[in-house]
Structures are given as C-alpha cells and as structure tokens.
Protein backbone atom coordinates (compact mmCIF):
# COMPACT_ATOMS: atom_id res chain seq x y z
CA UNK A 1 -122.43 -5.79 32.79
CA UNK A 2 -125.14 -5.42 30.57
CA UNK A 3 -124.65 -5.29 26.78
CA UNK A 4 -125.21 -1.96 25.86
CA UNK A 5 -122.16 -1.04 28.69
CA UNK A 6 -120.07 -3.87 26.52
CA UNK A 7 -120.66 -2.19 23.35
CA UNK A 8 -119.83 0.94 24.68
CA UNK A 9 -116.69 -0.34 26.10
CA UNK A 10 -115.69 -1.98 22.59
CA UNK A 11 -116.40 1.29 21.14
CA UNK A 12 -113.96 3.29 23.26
CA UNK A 13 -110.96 0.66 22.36
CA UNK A 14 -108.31 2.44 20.28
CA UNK A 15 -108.52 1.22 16.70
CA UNK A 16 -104.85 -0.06 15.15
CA UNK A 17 -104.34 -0.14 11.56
CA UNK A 18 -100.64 -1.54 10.10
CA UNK A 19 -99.38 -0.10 6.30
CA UNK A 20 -100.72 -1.11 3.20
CA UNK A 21 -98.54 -3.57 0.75
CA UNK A 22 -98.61 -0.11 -1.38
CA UNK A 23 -97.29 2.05 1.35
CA UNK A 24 -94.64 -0.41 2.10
CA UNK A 25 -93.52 -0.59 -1.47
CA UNK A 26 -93.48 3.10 -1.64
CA UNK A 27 -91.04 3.24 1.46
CA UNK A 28 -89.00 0.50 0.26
CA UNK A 29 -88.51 2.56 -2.93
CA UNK A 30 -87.59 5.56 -1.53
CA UNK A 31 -84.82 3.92 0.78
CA UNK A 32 -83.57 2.02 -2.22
CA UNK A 33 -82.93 5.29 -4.24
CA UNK A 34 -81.83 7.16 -1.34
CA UNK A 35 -78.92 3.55 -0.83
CA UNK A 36 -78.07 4.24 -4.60
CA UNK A 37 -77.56 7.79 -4.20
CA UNK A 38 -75.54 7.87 -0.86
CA UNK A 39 -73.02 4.70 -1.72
CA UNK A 40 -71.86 6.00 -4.59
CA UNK A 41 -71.64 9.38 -3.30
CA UNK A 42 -69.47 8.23 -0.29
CA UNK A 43 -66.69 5.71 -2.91
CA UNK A 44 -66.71 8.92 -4.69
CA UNK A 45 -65.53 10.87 -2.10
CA UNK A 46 -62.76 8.71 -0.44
CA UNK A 47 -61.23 7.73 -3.43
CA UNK A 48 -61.06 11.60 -4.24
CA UNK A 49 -59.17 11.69 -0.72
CA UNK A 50 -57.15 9.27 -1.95
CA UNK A 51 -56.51 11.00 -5.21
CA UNK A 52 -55.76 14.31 -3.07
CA UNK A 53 -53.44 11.83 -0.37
CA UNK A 54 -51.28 10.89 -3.30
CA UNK A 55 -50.92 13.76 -5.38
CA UNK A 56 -50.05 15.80 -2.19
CA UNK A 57 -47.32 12.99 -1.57
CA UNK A 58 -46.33 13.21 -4.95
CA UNK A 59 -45.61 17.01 -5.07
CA UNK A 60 -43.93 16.35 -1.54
CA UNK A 61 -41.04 13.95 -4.06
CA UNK A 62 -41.07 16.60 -6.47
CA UNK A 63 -40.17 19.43 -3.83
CA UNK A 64 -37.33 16.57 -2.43
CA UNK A 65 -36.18 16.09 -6.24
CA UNK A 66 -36.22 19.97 -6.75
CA UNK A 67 -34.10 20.86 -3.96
CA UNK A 68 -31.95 17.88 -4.35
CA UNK A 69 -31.10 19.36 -7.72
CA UNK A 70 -30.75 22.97 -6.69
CA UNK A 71 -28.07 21.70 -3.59
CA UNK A 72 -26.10 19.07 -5.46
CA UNK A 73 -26.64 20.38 -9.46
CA UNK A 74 -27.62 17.15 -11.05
CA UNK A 75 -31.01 14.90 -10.25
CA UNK A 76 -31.44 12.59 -7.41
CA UNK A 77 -30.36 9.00 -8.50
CA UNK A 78 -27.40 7.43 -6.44
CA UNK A 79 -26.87 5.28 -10.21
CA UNK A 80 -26.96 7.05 -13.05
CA UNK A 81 -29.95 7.45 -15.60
CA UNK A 82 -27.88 5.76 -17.73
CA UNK A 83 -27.45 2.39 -15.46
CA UNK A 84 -30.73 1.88 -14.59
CA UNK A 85 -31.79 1.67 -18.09
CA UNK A 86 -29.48 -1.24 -18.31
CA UNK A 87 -30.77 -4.28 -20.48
CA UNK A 88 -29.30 -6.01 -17.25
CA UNK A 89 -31.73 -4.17 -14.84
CA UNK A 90 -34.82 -5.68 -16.90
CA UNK A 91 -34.13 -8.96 -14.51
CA UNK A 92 -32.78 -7.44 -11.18
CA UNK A 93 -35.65 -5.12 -11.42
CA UNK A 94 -34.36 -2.27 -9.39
CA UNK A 95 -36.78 0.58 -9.86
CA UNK A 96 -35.74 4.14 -10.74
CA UNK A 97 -37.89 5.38 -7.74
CA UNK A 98 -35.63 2.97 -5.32
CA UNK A 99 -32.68 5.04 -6.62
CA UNK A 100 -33.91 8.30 -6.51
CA UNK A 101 -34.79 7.45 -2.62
CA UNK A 102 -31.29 6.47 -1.80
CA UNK A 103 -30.51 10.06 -2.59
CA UNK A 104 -33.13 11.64 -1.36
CA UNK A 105 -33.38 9.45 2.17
CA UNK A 106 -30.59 7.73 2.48
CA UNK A 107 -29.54 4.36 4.03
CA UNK A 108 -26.10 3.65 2.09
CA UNK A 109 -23.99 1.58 4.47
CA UNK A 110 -20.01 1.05 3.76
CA UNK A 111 -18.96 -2.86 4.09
CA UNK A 112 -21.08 -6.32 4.34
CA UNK A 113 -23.52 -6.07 6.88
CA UNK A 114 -25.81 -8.64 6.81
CA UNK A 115 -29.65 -8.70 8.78
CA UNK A 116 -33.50 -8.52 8.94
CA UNK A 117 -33.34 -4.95 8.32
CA UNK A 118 -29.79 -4.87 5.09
CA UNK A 119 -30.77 -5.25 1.42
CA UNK A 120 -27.74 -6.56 -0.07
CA UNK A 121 -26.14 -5.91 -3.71
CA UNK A 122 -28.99 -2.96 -4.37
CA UNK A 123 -28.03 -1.92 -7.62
CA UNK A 124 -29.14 -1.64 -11.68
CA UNK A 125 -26.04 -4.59 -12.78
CA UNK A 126 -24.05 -7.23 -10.76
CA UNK A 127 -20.65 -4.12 -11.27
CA UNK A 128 -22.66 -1.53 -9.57
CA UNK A 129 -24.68 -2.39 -6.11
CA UNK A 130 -24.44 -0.79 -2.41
CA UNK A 131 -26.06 -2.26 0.54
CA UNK A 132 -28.77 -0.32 2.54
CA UNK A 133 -30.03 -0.22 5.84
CA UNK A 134 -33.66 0.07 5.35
CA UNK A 135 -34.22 1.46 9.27
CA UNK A 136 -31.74 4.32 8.57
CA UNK A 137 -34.04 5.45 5.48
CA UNK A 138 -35.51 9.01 6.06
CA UNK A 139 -32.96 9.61 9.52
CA UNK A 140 -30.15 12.32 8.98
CA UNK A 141 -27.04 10.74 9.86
CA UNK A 142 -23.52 10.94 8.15
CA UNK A 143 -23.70 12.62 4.94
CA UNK A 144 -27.63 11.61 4.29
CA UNK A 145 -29.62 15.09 4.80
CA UNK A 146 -32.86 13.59 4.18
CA UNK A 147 -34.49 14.94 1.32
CA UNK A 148 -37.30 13.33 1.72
CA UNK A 149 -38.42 11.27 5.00
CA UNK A 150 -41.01 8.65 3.70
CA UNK A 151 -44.27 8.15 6.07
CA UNK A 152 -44.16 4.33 6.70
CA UNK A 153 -47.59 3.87 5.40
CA UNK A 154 -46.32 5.20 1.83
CA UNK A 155 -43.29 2.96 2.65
CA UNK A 156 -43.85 -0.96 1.71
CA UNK A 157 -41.69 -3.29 0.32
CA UNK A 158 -42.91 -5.40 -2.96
CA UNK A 159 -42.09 -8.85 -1.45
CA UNK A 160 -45.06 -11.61 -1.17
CA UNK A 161 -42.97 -13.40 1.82
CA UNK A 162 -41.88 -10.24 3.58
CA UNK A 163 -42.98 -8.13 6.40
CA UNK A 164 -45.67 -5.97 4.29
CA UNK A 165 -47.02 -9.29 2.42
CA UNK A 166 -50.65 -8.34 3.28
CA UNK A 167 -50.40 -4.67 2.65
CA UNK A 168 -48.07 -4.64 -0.78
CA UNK A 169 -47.97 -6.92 -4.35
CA UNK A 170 -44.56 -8.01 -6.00
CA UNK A 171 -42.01 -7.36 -8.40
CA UNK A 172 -39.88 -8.45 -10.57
CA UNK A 173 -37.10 -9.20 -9.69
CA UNK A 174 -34.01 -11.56 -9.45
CA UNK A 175 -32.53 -10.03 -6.17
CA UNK A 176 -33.75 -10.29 -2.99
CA UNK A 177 -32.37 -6.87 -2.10
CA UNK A 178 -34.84 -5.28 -4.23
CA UNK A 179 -37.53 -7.24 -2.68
CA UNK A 180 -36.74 -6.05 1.05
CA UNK A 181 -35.69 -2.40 -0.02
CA UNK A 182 -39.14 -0.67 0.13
CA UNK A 183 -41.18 1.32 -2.64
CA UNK A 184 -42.57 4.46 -1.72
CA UNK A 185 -46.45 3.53 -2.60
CA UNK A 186 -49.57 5.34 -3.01
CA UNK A 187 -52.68 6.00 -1.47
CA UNK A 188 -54.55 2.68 -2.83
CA UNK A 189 -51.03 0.73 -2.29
CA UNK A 190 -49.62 0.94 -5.67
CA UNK A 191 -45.73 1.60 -6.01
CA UNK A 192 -44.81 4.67 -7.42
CA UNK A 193 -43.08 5.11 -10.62
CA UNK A 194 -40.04 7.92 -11.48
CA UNK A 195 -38.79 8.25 -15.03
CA UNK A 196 -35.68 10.59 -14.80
CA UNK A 197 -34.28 12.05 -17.68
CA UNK A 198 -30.95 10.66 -19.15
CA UNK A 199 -29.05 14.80 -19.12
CA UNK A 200 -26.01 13.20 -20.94
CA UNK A 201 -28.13 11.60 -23.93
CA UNK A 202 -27.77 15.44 -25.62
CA UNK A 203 -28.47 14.41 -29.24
CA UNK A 204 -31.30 16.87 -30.43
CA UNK A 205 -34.96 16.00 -31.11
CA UNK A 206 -35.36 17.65 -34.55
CA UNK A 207 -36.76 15.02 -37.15
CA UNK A 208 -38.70 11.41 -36.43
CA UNK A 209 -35.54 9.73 -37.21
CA UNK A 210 -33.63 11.47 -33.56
CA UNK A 211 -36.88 11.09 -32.41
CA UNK A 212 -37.17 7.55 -32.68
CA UNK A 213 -33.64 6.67 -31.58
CA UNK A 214 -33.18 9.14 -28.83
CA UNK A 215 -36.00 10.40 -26.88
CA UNK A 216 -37.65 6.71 -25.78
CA UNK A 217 -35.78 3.15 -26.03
CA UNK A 218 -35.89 -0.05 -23.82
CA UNK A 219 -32.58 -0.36 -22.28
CA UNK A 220 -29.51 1.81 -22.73
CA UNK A 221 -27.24 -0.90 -24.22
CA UNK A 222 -26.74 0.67 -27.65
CA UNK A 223 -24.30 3.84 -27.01
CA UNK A 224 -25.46 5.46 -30.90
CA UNK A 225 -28.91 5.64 -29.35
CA UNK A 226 -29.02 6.93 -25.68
CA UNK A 227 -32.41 8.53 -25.13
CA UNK A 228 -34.25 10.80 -22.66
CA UNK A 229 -35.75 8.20 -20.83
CA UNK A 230 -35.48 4.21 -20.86
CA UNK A 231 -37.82 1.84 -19.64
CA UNK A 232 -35.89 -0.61 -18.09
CA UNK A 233 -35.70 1.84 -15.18
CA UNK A 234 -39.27 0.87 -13.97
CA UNK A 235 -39.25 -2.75 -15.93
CA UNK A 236 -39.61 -3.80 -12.13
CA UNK A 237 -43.56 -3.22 -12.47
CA UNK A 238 -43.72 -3.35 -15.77
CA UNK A 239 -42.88 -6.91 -16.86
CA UNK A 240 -43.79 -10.20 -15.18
CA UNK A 241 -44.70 -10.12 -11.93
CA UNK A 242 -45.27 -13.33 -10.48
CA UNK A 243 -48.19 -12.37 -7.81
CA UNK A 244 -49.08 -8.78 -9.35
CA UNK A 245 -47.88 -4.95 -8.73
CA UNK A 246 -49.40 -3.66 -5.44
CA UNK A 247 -52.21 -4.12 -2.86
CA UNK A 248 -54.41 -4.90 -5.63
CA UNK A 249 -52.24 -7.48 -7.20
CA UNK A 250 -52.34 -5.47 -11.06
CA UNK A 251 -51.26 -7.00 -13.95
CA UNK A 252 -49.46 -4.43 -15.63
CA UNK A 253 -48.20 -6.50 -18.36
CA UNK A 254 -52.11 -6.92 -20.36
CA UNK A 255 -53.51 -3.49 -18.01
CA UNK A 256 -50.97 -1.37 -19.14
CA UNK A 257 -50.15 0.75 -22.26
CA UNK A 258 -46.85 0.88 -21.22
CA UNK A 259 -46.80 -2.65 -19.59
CA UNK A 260 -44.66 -5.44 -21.70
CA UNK A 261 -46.76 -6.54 -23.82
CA UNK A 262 -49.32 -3.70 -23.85
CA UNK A 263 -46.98 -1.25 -25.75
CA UNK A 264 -44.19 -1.07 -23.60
CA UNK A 265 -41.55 1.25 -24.25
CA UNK A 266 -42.83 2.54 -27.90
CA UNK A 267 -46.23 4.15 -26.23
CA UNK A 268 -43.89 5.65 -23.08
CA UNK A 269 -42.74 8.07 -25.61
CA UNK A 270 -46.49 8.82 -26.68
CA UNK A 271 -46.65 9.63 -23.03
CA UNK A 272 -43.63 11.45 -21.89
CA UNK A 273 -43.82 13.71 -25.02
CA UNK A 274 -44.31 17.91 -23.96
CA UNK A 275 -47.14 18.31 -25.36
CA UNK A 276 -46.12 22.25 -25.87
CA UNK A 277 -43.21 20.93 -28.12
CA UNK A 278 -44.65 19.32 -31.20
CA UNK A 279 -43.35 19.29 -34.59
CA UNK A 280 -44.13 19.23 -37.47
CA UNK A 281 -47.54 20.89 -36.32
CA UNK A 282 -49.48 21.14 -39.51
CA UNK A 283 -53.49 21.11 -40.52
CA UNK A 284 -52.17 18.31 -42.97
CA UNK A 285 -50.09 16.06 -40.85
CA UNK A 286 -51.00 12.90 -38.79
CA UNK A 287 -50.90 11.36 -34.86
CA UNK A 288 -47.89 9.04 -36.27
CA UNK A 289 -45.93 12.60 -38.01
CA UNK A 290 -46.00 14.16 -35.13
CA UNK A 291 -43.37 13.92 -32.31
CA UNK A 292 -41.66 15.76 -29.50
CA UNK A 293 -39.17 17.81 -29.48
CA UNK A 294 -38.95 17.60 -25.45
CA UNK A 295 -39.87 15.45 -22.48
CA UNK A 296 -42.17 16.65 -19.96
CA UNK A 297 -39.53 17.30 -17.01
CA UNK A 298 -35.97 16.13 -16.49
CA UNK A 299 -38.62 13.68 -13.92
CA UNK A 300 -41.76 12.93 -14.49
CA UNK A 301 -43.30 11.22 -10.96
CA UNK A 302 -45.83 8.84 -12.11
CA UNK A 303 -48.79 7.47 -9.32
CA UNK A 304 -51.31 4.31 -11.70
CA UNK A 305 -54.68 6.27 -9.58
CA UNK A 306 -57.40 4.17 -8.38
CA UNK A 307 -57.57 1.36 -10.49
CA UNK A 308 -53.71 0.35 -9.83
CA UNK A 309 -53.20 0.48 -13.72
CA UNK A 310 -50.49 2.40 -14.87
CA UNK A 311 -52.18 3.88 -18.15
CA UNK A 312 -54.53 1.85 -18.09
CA UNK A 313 -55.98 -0.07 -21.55
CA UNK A 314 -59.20 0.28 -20.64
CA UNK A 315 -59.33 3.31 -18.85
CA UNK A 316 -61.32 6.43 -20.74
CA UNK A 317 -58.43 7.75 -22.54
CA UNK A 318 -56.91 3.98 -23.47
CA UNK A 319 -59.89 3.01 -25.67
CA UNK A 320 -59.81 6.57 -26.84
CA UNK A 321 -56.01 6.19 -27.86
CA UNK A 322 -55.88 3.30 -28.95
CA UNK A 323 -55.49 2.68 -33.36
CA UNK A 324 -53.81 -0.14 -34.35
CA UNK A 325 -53.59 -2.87 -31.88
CA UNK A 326 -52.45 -0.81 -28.36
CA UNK A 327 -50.20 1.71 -30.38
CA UNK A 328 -50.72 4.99 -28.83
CA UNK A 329 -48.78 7.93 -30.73
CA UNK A 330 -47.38 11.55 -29.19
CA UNK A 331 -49.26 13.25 -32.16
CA UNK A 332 -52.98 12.18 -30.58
CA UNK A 333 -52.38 15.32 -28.12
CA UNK A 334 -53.37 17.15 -31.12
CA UNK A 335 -55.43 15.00 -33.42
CA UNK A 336 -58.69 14.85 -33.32
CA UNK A 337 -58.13 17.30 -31.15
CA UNK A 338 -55.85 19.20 -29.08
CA UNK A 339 -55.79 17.70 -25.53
CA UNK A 340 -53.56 16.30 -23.48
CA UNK A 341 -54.06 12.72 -23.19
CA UNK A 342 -53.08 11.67 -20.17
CA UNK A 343 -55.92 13.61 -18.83
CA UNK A 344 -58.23 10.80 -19.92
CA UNK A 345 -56.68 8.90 -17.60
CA UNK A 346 -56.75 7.90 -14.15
CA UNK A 347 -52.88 8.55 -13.49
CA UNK A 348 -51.00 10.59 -11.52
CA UNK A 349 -48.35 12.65 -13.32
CA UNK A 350 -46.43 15.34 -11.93
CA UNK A 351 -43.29 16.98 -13.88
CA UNK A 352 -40.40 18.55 -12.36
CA UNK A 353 -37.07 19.60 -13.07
C-alpha cells in the first residue's frame, strides 16, 4: 500500500475523545445534589406514613374507648383509675394502656392456668391481679366483645428475653406478667401510652391551690388529694428501664419532660391541661398563674412520634418550654403566645371521652 492510501486510511478512522476532569466534576455535582435532594425527600415521606399508620391506629383506640363507654357507661379499664395510680404500681409497672386493653380485647381467664402463652398476677398491687391468656386477646369469646382487635404488628410485648426481643425495648417492671402481656405499639415500635381520667376524683379546679392537689399527682396514695390523672399509671415507661422503652431502646427518664427525672409528674399537668379552660386569663398574669380548669378528655391516647421520646427535651417545643431547669407550666399555651404546645412536638395526642 503506498503511503498516501495509509494516510487516507488513518484519516477515515473514527476519532474518540473521553470527558474532561471539568465535565466530570460537573456530573458528579449534579448527582450529588440530586442524592441530597431525593434521600431526604424519601425519610420524609415514610416517616409521614408512619405518622399517618399511628395516628390512624390511634383514632382506631379512641373509637374502641368511645363505644366502650357509650355500651358499659364508665371508661375502659378492667382496674380502676384509681388503682393504677397506686404508689405500688410505680414497681410492678403495669401500664394504664395494658388495662384499658383487657377491656377493650379481652383475655381474662378464671383460675391458675399456667403456660407460654398466661401472664400471671396482671394487676396495679399484689390485692388486685387476674391472669390473661395473651392468644385469646382480640377473639370474642365469653363475655369479651372485642372492642378493639389489636393487629399483631402493633402488638409486642416489652420483654428483652421474650418472643418480640428483637422487635420491642423493656419496661419496668417487677412482674413477669407485665413483661409477657403485650403493649399495643406504634408505627416506629414505641409502646403506646393512655392517661384515663380518675371520674371519682370530683373536687373542682377553681384556684392553683385545687389545682395543684387535684388535677396532676404521682400516685393516688393520699385520699385528700385524688386528681384527674396520676402518673404512676404509665410509670412503666417512664422510670428506669433497664434496656430502654421500645424498638429504639429510649431513655425516657433524661428524653422525657414527663420522664422521672425530666419533670415527671409536675410537667404532665402542663400537658394534660385544656388549653380552652384557663384561668385566671389576664394581660397581667404569668405561665406559672395560669392553670386548668379541665383535662383534655376523660383519655388522652398518647403515641412519643418518630424520635421514640415521649415529649421530648429536645424536641422543638422542649427547648421552647423549657424556664427553669425542665419545668414546663400549663400557662405557656398562652404566654408568649397563644398556642398549644404540644404542637411543637413530635407526639401523638388524641383526646376522647
């Protein structure tokens, strides 16, 4: 071949040419925002379905407690308001959810039955227990009309060593009944919380003095002060809890305004407060002069949200709320401004009743 026919040939070859470093960067940057924009986007949106899971599950309870009421004229609780606020409940850590379920779903079995599936001496005090048979939960049979059938991934009990170890947390608790009776839990795998109003506790809220001793207190042990609501009734989740409170393993105790040391029982009333019932309501008075003069339902269902924090400190609204130390008072609905404030929060909180 001569050369000109070689130089033509060379000349008809296809020329290739790869990206430049600049073009590369550019492409790299452009995937990079379009990764920053698109993850967030997508956590965003399931835990929103998560949100929506649980507070359709949570109206679902609410419907069970409503009709509950309506058919039997008093709330669901198989123990009274009164005994689960028991200073003795604060260490066999039955919650006031667990009793509202054994109403609303059943499970009550007469004698001593023992088994896998039998939590034994269920119950707020060592005078007042039944036993429960946690596979007839949810099933109409006897005298149970199943309020409220629980879906078993809501369903988990709070036991490290049990059968939903990898899929629950822990409580507190000094019986192993309360351990193998499940809690119904939220979307994220948090238990769920119930305060139910104490209807016999009748003394009126008209001054901070009746507002102090009878709308919030601890335990119901002192008879001169028996309030709306007590927090013993969910001290379960909110005291120690030797390997944390749900999937996430939470500490509520440090996490939570209304966790043992985070407030405890004096914020609850900050909380469960109607914020349509304040007095006095004056230009001139302060958070701490202002109180309730009602709760916000005769039950208040109670889901922590995404974070598994019931309240949380340092959610939006918790370093909002909080003055001196992790005192939160009823009055900041209305100063600085009017707003309720557990809608700086995370939470779940649905009142019925």
């Amino acid at each position: 071949m001569s050369a000109t026919k070689r130089s033509l040939s060379r000349r008809a070859l296809p020329i290739t040419r790869g990206f430049s470093l600049v073009e590369l960067l550019v492409v790299i940057a452009i995937i990079a925002l379009v990764v920053s924009i698109v993850i967030p986007a997508v956590g965003s949106a399931r835990r929103q379905a998560k949100r929506s899971d649980t507070i359709n599950l949570a109206n679902s309870l609410s419907q069970a407690c409503s009709q509950f009421n309506l058919d039997q004229r008093r709330l669901p609780g198989y123990f009274t308001a009164r005994e689960m606020g028991a200073a003795e409940n604060a260490a066999r850590g039955m919650s006031a959810l667990q009793n509202v379920m054994l109403d609303l779903a059943g499970g009550i079995i007469e004698g001593n039955a023992t088994g896998p599936n039998i939590a034994q001496n269920v119950g707020p005090t060592n005078a007042s227990t039944v036993n429960v048979d946690v596979n007839l939960i949810g099933t109409p049979t006897g005298t149970n009309k199943a309020y409220f059938a629980p879906r078993a991934r809501n369903f988990k009990s709070q036991d490290p060593s049990g059968p939903d170890a990898n899929d629950a947390g822990d409580r507190a608790s000094s019986i192993p009944g309360h351990k193998r009776l499940p809690e119904l839990v939220d979307s994220d795998g948090t238990p769920l919380m119930i305060w139910v109003e104490d209807q016999t506790a009748t003394t009126p809220i008209t001054s901070q003095t009746t507002f102090s001793n009878n709308f919030v207190q601890k335990d119901s042990s002192n008879s001169a002060r028996l309030a709306r609501y007590y927090w013993n009734s969910n001290a379960a989740f909110l005291s120690a809890v030797p390997s944390g409170v749900g999937k996430k393993r939470k500490n509520q105790v440090e996490e939570s305004l209304i966790g043992e040391n985070g407030g405890g029982w004096q914020n609850l009333a900050a909380f469960m407060g109607n914020p349509a019932s304040p007095l006095p309501y004056s230009s001139t008075a302060t958070a701490q002069q202002i109180y309730p003069t009602g709760g916000r339902g005769a039950f208040v269902i109670h889901a922590a949200g995404s974070d598994g924090i019931f309240f949380g400190a340092d959610d939006r609204g918790g370093k909002r709320l909080r003055s001196t130390g992790n005192q939160v008072y009823y009055g900041q609905n209305f100063i600085p401004t009017t707003e309720d404030i557990i809608l700086n929060f995370d939470d779940v909180v649905i009142p019925g009743g």
